[in-house]
N, C-alpha and C. Protein backbone atom coordinates (compact mmCIF):
# COMPACT_ATOMS: atom_id res chain seq x y z
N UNK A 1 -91.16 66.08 -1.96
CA UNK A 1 -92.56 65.75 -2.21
C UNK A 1 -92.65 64.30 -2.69
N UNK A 2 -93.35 63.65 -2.21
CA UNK A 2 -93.37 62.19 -2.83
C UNK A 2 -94.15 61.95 -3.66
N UNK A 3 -94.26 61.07 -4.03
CA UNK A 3 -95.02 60.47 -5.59
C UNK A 3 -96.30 60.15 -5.01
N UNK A 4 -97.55 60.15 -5.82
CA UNK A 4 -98.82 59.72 -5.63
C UNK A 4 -98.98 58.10 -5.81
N UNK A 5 -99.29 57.31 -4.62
CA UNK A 5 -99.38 55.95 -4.44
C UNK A 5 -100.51 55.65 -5.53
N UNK A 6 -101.10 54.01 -5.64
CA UNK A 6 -102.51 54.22 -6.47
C UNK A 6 -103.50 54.07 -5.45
N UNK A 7 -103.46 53.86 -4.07
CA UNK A 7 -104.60 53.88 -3.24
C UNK A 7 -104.51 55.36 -3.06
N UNK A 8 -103.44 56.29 -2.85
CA UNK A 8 -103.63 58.08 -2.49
C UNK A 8 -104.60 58.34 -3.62
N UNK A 9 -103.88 57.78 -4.94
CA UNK A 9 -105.02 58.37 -6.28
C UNK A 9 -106.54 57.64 -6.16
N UNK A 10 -106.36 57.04 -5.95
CA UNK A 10 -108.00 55.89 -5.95
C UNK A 10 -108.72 56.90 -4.23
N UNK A 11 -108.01 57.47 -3.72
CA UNK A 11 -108.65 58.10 -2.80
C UNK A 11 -109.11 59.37 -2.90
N UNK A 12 -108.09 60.32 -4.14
CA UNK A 12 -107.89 61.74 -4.35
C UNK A 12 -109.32 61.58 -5.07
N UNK A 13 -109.51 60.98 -6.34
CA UNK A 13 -110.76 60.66 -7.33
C UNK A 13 -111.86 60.34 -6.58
N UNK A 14 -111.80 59.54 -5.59
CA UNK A 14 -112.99 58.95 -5.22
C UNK A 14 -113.79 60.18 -4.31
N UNK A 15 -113.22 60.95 -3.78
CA UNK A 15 -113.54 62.25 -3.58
C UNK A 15 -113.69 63.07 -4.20
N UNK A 16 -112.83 63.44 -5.60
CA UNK A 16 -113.45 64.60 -5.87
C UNK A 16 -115.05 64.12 -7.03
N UNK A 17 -114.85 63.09 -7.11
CA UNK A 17 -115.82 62.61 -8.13
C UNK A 17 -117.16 61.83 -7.03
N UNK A 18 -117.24 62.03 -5.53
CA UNK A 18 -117.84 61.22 -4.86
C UNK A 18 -118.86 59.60 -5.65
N UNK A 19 -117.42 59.16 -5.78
CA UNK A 19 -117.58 57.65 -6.23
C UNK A 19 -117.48 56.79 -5.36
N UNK A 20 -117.37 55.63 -4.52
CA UNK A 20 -116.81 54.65 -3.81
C UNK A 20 -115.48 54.15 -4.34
N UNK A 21 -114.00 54.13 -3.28
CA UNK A 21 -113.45 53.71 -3.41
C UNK A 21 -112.85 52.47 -4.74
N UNK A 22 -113.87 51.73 -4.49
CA UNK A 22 -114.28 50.46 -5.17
C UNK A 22 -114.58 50.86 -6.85
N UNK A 23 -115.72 51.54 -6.62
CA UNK A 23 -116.08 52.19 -8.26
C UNK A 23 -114.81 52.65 -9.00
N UNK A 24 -114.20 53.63 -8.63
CA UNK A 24 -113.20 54.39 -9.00
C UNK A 24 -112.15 53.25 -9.09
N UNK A 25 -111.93 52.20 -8.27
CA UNK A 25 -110.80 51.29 -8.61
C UNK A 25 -111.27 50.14 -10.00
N UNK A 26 -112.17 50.08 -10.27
CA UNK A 26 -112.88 49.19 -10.87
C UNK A 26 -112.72 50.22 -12.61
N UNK A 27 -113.22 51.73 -12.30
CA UNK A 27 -113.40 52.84 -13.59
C UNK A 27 -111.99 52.42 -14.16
N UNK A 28 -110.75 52.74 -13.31
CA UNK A 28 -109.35 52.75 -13.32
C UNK A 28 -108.87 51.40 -14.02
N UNK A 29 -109.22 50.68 -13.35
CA UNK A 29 -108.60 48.69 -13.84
C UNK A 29 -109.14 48.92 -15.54
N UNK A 30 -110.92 49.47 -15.58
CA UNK A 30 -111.10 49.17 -16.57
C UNK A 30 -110.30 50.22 -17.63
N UNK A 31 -110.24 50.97 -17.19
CA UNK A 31 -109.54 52.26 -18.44
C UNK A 31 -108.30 51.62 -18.63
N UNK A 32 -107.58 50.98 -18.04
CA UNK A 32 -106.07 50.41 -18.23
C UNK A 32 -106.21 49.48 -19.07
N UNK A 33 -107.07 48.19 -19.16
CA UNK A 33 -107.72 47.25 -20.15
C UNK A 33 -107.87 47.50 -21.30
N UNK A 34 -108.75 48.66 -21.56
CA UNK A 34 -109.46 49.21 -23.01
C UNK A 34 -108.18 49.50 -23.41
N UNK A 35 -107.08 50.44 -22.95
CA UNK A 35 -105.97 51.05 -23.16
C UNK A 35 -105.13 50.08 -23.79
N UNK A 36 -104.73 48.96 -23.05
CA UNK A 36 -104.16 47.74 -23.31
C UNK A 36 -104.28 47.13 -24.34
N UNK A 37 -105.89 46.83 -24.64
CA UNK A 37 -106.06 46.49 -25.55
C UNK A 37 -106.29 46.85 -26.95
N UNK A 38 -106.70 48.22 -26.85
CA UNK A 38 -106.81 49.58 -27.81
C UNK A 38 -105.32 49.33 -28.54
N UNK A 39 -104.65 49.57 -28.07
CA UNK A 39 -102.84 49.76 -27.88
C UNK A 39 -102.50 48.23 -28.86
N UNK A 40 -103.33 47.28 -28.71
CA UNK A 40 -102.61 46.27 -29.61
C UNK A 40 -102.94 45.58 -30.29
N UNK A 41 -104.37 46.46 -30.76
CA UNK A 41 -104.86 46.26 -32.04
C UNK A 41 -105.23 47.34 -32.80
N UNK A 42 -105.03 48.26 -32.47
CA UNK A 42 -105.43 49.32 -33.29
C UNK A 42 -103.57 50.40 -33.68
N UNK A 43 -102.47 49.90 -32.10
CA UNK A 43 -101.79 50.86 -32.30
C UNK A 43 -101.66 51.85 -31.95
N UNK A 44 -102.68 52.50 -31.01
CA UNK A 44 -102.46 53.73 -30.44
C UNK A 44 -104.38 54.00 -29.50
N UNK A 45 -104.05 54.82 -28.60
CA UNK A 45 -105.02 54.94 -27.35
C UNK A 45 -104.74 56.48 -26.81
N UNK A 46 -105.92 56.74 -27.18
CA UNK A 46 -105.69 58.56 -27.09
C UNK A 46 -106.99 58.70 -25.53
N UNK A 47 -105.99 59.21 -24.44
CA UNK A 47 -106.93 59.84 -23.32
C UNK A 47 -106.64 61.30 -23.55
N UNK A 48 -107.63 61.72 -24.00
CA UNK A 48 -108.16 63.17 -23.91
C UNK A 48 -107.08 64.28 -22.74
N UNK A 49 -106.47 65.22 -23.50
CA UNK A 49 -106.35 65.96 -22.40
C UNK A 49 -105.10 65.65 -21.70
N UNK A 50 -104.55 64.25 -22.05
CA UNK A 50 -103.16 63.55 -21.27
C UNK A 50 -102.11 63.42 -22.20
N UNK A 51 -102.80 62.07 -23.17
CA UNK A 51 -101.56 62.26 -24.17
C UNK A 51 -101.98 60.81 -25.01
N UNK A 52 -101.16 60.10 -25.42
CA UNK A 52 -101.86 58.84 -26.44
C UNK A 52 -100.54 58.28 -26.07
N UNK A 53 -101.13 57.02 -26.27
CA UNK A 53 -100.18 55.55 -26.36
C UNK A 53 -100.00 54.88 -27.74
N UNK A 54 -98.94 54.63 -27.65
CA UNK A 54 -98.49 54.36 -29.29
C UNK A 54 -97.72 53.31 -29.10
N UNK A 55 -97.84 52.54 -30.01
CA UNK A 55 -97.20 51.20 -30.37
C UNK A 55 -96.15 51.67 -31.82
N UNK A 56 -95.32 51.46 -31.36
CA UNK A 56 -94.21 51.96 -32.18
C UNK A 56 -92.52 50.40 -32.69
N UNK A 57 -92.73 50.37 -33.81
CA UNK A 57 -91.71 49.33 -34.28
C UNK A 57 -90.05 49.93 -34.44
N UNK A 58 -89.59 49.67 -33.56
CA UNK A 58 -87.90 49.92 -33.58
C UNK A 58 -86.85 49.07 -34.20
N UNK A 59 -86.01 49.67 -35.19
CA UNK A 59 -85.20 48.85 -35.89
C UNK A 59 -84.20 47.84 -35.47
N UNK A 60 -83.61 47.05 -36.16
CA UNK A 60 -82.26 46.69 -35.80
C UNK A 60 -81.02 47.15 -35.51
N UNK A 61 -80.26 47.27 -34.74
CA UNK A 61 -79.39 48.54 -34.71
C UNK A 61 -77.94 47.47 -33.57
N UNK A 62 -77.02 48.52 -33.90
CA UNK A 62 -75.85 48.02 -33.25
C UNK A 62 -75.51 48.93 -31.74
N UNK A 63 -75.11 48.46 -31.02
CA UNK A 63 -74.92 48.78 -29.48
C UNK A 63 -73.84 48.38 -29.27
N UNK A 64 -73.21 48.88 -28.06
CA UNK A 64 -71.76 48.58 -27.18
C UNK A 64 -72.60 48.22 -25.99
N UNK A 65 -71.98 46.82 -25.20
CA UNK A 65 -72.08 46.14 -24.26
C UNK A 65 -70.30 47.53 -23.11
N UNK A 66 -71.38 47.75 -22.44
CA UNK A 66 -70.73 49.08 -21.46
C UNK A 66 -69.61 48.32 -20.95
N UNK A 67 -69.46 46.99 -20.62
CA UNK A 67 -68.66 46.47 -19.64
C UNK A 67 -67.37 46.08 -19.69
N UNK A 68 -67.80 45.33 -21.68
CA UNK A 68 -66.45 44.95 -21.97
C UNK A 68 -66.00 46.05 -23.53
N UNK A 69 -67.07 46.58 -23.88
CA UNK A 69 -67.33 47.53 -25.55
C UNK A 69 -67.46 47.03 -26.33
N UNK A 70 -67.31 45.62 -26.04
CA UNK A 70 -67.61 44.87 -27.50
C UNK A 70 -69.25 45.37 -28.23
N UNK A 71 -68.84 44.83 -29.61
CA UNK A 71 -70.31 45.58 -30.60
C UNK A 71 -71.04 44.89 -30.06
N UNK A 72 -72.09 44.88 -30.06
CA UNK A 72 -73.23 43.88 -30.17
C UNK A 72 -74.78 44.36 -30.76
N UNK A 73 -75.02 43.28 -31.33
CA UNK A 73 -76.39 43.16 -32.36
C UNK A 73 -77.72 43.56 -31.64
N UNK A 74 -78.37 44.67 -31.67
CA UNK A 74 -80.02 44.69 -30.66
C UNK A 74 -80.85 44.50 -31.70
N UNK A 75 -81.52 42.96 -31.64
CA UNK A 75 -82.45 43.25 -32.77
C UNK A 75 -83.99 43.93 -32.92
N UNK A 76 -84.49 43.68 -33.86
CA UNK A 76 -86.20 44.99 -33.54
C UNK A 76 -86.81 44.55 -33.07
N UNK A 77 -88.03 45.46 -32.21
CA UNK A 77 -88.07 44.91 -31.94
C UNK A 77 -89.93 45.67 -31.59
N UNK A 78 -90.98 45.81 -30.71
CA UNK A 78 -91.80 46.73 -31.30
C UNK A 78 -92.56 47.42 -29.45
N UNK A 79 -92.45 48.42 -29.42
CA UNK A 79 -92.25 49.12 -28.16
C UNK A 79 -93.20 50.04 -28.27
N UNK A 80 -94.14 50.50 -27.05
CA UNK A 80 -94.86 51.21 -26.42
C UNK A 80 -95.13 52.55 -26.11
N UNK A 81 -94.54 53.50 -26.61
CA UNK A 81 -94.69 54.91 -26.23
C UNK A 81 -95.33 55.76 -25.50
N UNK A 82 -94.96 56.84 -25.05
CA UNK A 82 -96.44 57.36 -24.77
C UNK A 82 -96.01 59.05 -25.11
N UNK A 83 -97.02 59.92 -25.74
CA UNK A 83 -97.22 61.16 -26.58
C UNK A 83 -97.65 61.89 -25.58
N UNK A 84 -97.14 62.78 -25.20
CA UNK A 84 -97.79 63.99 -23.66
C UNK A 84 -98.66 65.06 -24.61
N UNK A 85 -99.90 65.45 -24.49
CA UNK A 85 -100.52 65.97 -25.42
C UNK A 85 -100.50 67.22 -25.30
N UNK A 86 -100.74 68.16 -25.95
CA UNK A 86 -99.99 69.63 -25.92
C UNK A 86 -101.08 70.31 -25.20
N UNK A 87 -102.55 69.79 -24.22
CA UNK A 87 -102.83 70.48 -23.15
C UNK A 87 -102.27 70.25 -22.12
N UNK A 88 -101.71 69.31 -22.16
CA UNK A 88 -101.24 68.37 -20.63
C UNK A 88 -99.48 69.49 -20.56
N UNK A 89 -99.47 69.64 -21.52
CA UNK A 89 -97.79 70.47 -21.31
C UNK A 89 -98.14 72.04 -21.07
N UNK A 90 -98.93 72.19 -22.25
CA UNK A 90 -98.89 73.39 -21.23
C UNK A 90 -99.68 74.11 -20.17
N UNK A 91 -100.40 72.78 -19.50
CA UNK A 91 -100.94 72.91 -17.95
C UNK A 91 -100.10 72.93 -17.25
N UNK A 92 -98.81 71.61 -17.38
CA UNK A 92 -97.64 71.61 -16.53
C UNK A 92 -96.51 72.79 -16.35
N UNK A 93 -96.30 72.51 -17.96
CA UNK A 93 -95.09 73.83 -17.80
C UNK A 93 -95.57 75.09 -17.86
């Protein structure tokens, strides 16, 4: 089964929501924006029903370089998450 392209999805929506193509790509751009920007000033972006985006700060920590094993230093650094929300799981599973 293959993966959903974003023109298949911008096509699946625009039908079941009889929007124009266009609208629905425009709803979409903008929900990614608010998200974006939600996300990096506030820290977190909750879509209903899916799950929330979280801005999350990761420490300093030590790692092995796979190639040769030597230690090496990863410093912190502050990373993106995302929370699957407990309707979205158990719709799926």
């Amino acid at each position: 089964m293959a993966k959903l392209s974003k023109a298949q999805l911008l096509n699946v929506l625009a039908e079941k929501t009889n929007m124009s193509k266009k609208e629905v790509s425009t709803l979409l751009d903008t929900l990614t924006d608010v998200a974006y920007s939600e996300v990096k000033k506030n820290g977190e972006f909750t879509v209903p029903g899916l799950g929330k985006l979280v801005k999350k700060a990761r420490a300093a920590r030590q790692g092995r370089n796979p190639a040769t094993g030597e230690t090496i230093n990863i410093p912190a650094k502050t990373v993106v998450k995302f929370r699957v929300a407990k309707a979205c799981k158990d719709a799926v599973l």
